[in-house]
Protein backbone atom coordinates (compact mmCIF):
# COMPACT_ATOMS: atom_id res chain seq x y z
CA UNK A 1 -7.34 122.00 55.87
CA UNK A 2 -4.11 123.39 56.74
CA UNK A 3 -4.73 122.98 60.52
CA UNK A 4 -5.72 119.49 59.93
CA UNK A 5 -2.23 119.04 57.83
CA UNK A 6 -0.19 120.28 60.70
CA UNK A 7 -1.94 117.34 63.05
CA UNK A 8 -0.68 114.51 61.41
CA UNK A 9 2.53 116.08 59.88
CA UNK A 10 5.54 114.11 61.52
CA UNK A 11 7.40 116.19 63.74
CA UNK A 12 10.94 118.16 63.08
CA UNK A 13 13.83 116.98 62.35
CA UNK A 14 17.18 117.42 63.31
CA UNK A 15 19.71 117.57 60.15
CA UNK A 16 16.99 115.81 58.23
CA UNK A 17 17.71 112.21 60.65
CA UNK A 18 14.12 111.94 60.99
CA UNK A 19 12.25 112.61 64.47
CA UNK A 20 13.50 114.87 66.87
CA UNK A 21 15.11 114.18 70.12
CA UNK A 22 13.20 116.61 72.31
CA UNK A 23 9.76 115.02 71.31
CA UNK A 24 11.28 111.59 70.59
CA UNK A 25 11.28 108.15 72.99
CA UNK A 26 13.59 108.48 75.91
CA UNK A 27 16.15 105.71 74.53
CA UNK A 28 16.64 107.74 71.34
CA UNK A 29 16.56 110.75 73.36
CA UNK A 30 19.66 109.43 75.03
CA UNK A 31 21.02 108.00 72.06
CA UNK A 32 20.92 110.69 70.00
CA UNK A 33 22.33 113.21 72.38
CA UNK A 34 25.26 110.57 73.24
CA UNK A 35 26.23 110.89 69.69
CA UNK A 36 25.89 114.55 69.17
CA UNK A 37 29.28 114.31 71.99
CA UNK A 38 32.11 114.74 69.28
CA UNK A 39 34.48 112.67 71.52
CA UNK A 40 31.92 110.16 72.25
CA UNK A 41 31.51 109.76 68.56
CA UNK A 42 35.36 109.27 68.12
CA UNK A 43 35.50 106.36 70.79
CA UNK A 44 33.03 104.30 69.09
CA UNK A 45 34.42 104.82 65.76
CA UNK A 46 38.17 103.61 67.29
CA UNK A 47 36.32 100.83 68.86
CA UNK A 48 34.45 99.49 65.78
CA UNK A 49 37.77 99.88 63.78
CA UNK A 50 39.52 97.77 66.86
CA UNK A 51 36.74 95.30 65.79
CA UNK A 52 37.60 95.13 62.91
CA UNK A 53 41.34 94.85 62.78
CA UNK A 54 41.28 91.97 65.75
CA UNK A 55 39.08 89.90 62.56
CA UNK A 56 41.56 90.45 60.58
CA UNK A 57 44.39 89.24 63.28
CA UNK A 58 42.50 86.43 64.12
CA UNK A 59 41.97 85.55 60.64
CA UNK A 60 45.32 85.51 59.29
CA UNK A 61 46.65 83.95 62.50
CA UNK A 62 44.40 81.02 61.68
CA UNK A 63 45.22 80.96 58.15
CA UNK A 64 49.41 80.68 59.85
CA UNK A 65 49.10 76.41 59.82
CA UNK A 66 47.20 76.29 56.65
CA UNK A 67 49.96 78.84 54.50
CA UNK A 68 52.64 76.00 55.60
CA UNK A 69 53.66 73.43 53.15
CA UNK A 70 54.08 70.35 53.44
CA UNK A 71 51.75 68.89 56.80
CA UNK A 72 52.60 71.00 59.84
CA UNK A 73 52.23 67.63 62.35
CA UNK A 74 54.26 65.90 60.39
CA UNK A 75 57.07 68.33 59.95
CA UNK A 76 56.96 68.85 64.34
CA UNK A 77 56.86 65.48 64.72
CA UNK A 78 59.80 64.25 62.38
CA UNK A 79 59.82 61.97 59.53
CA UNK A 80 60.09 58.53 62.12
CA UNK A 81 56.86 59.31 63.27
CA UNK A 82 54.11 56.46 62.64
CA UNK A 83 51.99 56.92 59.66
CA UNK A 84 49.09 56.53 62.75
CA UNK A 85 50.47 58.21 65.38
CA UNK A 86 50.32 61.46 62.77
CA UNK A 87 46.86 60.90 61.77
CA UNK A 88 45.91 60.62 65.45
CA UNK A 89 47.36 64.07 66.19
CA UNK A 90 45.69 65.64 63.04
CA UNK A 91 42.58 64.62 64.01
CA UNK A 92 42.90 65.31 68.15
CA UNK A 93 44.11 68.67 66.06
CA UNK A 94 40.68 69.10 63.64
CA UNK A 95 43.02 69.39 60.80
CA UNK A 96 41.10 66.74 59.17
CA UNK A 97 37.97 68.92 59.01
CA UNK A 98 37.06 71.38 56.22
CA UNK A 99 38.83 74.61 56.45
CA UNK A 100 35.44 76.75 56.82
CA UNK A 101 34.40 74.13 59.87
CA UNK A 102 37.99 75.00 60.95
CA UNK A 103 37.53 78.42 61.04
CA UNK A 104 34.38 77.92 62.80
CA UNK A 105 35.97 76.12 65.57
CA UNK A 106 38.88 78.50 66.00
CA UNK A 107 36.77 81.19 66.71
CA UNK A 108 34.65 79.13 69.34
CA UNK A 109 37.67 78.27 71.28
CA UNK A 110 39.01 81.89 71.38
CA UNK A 111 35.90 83.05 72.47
CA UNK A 112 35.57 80.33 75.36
CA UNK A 113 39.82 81.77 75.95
CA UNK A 114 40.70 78.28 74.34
CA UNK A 115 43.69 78.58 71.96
CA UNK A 116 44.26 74.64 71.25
CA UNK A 117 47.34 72.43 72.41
CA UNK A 118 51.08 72.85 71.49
CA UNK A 119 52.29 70.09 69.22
CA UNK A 120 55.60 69.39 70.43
CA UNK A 121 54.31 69.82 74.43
CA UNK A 122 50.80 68.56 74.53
CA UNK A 123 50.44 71.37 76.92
CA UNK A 124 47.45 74.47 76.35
CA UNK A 125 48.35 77.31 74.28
CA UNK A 126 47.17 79.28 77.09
CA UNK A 127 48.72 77.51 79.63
CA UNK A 128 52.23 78.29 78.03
CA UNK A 129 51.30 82.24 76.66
CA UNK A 130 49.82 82.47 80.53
CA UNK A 131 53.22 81.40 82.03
CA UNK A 132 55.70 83.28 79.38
CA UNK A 133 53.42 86.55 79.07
CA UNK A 134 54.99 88.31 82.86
CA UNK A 135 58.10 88.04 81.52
CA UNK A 136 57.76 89.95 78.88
CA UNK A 137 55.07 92.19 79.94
CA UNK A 138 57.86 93.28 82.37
CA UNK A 139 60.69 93.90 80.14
CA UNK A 140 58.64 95.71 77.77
CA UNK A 141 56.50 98.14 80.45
CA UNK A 142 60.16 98.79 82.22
CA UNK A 143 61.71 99.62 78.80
CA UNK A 144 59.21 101.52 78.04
CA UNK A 145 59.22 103.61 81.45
CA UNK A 146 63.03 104.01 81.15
CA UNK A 147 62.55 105.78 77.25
CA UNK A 148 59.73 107.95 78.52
CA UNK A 149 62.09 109.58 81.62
CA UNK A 150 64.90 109.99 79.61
CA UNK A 151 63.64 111.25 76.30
CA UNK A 152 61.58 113.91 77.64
CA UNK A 153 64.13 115.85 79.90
CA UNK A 154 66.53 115.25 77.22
CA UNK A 155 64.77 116.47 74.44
CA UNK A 156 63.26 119.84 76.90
CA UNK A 157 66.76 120.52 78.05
CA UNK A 158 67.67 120.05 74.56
CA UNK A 159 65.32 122.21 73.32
CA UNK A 160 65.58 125.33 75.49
CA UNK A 161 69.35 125.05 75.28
CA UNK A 162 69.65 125.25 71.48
CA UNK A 163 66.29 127.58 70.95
CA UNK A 164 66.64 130.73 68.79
CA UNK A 165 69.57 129.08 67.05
CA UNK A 166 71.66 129.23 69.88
CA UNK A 167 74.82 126.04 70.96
CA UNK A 168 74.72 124.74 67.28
CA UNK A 169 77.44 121.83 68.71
CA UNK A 170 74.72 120.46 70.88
CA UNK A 171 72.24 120.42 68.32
CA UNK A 172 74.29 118.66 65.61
CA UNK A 173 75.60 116.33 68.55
CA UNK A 174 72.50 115.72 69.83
CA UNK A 175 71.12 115.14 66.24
CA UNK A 176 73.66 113.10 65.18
CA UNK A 177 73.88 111.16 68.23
CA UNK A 178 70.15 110.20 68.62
CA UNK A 179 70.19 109.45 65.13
CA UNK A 180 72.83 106.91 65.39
CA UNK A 181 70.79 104.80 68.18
CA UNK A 182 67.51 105.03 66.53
CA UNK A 183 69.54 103.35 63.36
CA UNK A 184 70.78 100.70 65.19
CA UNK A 185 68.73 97.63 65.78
CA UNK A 186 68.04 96.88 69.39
CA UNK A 187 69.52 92.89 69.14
CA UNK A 188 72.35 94.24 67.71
CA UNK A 189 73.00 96.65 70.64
CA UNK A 190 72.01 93.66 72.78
CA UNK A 191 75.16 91.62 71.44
CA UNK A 192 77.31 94.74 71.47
CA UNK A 193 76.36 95.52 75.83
CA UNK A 194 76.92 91.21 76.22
CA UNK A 195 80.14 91.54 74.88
CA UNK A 196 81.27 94.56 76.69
CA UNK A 197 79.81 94.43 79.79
CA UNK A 198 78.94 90.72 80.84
CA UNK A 199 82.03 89.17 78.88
CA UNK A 200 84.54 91.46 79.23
CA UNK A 201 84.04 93.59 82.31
CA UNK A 202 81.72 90.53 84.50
CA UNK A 203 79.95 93.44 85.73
CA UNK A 204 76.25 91.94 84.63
CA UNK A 205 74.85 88.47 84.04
CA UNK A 206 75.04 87.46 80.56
CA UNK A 207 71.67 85.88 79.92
CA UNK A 208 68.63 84.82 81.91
CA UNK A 209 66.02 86.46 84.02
CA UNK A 210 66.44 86.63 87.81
CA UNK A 211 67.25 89.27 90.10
CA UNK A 212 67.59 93.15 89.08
CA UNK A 213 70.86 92.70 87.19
CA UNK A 214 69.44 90.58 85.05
CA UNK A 215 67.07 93.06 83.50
CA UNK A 216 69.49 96.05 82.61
CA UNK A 217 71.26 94.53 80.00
CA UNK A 218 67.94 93.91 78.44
CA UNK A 219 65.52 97.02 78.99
CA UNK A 220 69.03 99.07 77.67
CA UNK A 221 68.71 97.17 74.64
CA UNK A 222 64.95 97.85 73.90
CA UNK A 223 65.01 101.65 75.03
CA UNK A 224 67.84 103.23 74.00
CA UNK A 225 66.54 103.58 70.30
CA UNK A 226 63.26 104.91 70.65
CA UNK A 227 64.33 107.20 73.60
CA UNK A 228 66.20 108.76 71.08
CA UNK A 229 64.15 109.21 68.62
CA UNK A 230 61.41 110.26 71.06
CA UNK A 231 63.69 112.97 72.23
CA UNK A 232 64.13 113.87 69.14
CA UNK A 233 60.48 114.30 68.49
CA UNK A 234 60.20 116.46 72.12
CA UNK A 235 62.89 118.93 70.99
CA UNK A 236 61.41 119.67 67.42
CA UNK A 237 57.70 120.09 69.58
CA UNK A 238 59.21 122.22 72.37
CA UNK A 239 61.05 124.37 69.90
CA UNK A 240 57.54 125.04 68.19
CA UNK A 241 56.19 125.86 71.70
CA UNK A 242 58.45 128.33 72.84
CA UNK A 243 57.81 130.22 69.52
CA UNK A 244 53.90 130.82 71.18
CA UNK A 245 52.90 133.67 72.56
CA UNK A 246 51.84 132.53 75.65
CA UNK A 247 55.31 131.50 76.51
CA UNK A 248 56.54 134.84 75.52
CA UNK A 249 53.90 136.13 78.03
CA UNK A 250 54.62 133.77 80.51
CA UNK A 251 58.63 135.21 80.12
CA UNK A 252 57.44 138.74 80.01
CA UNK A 253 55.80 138.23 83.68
CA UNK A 254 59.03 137.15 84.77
CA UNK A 255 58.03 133.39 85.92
CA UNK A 256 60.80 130.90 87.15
CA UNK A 257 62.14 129.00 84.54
CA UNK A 258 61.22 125.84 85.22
CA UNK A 259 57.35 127.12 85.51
CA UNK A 260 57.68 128.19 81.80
CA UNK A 261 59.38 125.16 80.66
CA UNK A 262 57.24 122.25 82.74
CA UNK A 263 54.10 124.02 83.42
CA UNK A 264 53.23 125.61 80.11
CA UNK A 265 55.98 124.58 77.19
CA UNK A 266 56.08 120.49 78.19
CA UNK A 267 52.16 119.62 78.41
CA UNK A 268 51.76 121.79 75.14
CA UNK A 269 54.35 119.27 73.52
CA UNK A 270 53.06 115.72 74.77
CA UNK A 271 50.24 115.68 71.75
CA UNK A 272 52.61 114.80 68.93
CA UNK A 273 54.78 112.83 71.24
CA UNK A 274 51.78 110.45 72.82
CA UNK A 275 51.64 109.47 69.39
CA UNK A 276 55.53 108.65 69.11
CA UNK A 277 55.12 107.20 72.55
CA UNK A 278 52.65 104.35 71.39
CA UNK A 279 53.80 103.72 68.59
CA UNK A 280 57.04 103.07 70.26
CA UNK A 281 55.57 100.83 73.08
CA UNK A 282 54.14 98.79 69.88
CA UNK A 283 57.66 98.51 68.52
CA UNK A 284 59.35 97.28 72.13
CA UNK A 285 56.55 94.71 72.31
CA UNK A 286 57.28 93.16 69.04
CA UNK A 287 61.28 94.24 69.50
CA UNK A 288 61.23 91.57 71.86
CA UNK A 289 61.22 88.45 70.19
CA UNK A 290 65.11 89.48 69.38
CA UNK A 291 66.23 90.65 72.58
CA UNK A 292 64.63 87.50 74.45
CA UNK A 293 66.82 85.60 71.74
CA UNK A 294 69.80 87.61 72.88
CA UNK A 295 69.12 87.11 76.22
CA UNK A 296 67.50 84.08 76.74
CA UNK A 297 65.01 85.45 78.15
CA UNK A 298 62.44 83.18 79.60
CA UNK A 299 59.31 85.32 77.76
CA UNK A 300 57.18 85.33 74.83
CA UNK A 301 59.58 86.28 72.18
CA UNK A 302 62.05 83.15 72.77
CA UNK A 303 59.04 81.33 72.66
CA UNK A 304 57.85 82.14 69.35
CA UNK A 305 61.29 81.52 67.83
CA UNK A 306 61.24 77.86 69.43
CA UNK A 307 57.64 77.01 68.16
CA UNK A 308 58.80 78.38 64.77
CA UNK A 309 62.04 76.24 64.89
CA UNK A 310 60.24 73.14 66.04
CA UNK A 311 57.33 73.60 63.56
CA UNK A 312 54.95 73.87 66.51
CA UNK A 313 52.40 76.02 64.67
CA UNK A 314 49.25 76.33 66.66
CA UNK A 315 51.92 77.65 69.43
CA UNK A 316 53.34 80.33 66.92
CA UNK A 317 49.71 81.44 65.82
CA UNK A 318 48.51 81.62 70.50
CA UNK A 319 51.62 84.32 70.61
CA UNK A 320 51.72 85.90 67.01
CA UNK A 321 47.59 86.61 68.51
CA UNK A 322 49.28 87.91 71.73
CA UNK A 323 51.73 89.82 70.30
CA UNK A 324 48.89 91.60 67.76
CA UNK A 325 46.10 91.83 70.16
CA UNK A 326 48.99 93.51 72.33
CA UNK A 327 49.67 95.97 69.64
CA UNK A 328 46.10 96.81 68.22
CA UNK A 329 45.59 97.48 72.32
CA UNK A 330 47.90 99.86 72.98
CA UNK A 331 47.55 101.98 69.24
CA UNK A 332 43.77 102.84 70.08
CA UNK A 333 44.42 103.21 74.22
CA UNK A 334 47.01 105.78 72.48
CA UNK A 335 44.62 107.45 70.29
CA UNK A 336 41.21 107.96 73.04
CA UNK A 337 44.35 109.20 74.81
CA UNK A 338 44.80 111.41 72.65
CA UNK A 339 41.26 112.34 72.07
CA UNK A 340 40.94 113.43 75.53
CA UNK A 341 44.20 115.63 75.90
CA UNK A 342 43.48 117.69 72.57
CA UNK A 343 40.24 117.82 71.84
CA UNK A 344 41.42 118.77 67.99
CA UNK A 345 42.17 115.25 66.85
CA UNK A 346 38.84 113.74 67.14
CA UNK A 347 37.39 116.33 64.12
CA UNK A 348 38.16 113.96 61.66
CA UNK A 349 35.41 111.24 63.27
CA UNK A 350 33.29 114.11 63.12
């Protein structure tokens, strides 16, 4: 009886999930020991939250015309506009539809890369997001590039020159001083650089985007800010690196100083400042609908304050998508960053 009981009992399990993966279909097999991989684990967790939070974009970008009072075409078109000729627009539009077939439709055309018409220009959505996006794709990569190599030899020299206490007048400059530009908002320290040097010293264009000049004004304006806050953040994590023993060994053995400091205190100190990093890169993107403004800029950012102006709606909801697809991007290429250079902070999607 017993023997007979053992043939037809199912076989282990693993952590009671029902058959096990040694004696189990290949497919499951694989499966199963894919997920067992902690990091593995993590990235599809990130991704199905990504999924997630781009509904929730996409949603409330399509709910943008439909939160507007008043009728959207008729407020871009003007109040001289024939009854007709608004009607006709409205329904080339599929305003006239019901707001779940709306929805329906919206979806469709994103996922055919289809982002409707701009009132005022009869042009594609994507046509005009397609010709705008370089622009600022440039001036917020090069901003960002320009905060990375200047916050993180500030904030190491920083660190090792005020360590154990020591040059208290750098630290409280330092602190006070990066403080100060993180506080100040980046159009603000747009207008301030026009003013000094384009209209009073003619050293750099004043507006526009052409030749190399033309983007230092600019990129200045977005960095400066969140390089110093990001050094900031590089000092505090060095400080708490050089505390370590391993850099106290590393000292005792008499290495070169700059093997200590770039070879074992700086990649110790990039985890918490990766973080910083991307979440800064998230800011610059959406920091430059203002500086565009400043600038006149030819990108993205001056776009979205023209559609607004003009009441061109389905424009304003193709970059307000950009913009938020842009930062729900970078935030989760940040964190399976992340995940791979400290294998600590993926315990949590354990």
């Amino acid at each position: 009886m017993n023997a007979a009981a053992e043939a037809i009992s199912p076989p282990p399990t693993v952590d009671g999930a029902g058959p096990s993966a040694a004696t189990g279909p290949a497919p499951w097999r694989w499966a199963t020991a894919l997920w067992r991989r902690r990091w593995v684990r993590f990235a599809i967790l990130r991704g199905g939250r990504l999924l997630v939070s781009l509904w929730i974009l996409v949603t409330a970008a399509f709910l943008i015309i439909h939160l507007v009072p008043g009728d959207p075409v008729r407020a871009a078109m003007g109040i001289t506009a024939p009854a007709e000729v608004v009607e006709a627009r409205r329904e080339a539009l599929g305003l006239n539809l019901p707001l779940g077939e709306q929805y329906v439709r919206f979806l469709g055309g994103l996922l055919r890369g289809d982002l409707g018409d701009s009132i005022g220009s009869r042009l594609p959505v994507g046509q005009v997001i397609a010709q705008r996006l370089p622009a600022t794709a440039s001036l917020a990569g090069l901003a960002f590039l320009v905060a990375v190599l200047v916050a993180f030899p500030v904030g190491l020299a920083v660190a090792v020159a005020t360590r154990g206490g020591r040059r208290r007048r750098t630290e409280l400059g330092f602190a006070t001083g990066s403080v100060l530009l993180g506080a100040i908002p980046d159009f603000l320290l747009g207008v301030a650089f026009v003013s000094v040097f384009a209209v009073g010293l003619h050293l750099l264009p004043v507006a526009g985007r052409g030749g190399p000049a033309t983007y230092v004004l600019p990129v200045l304006s977005l960095c400066l800010g969140p390089a110093a806050i990001l050094a900031r953040i590089v000092r505090v994590e060095t400080l708490g690196v050089l505390q370590t023993d391993y850099v106290r060994t590393a000292r005792a053995k008499r290495l070169p100083p700059h093997r200590v400091y770039l070879r074992h205190a700086l990649p110790n100190a990039v985890t918490a400042s990766l973080t910083v990093g991307g979440l800064m890169l998230s800011s610059m993107v959406a920091g430059t609908v203002l500086v565009e403004s400043v600038f006149a800029w030819p990108g993205l950012g001056s776009t979205i304050v023209s559609a607004i102006l003009t009441k061109d709606y389905p424009l304003a909801q193709g970059v307000v998508l950009v913009y938020g697809v842009g930062v729900l991007l970078i935030n989760t290429v940040v964190d399976l960053a992340l995940a791979g250079l400290d294998p600590r902070s993926t315990v949590g999607a354990s």
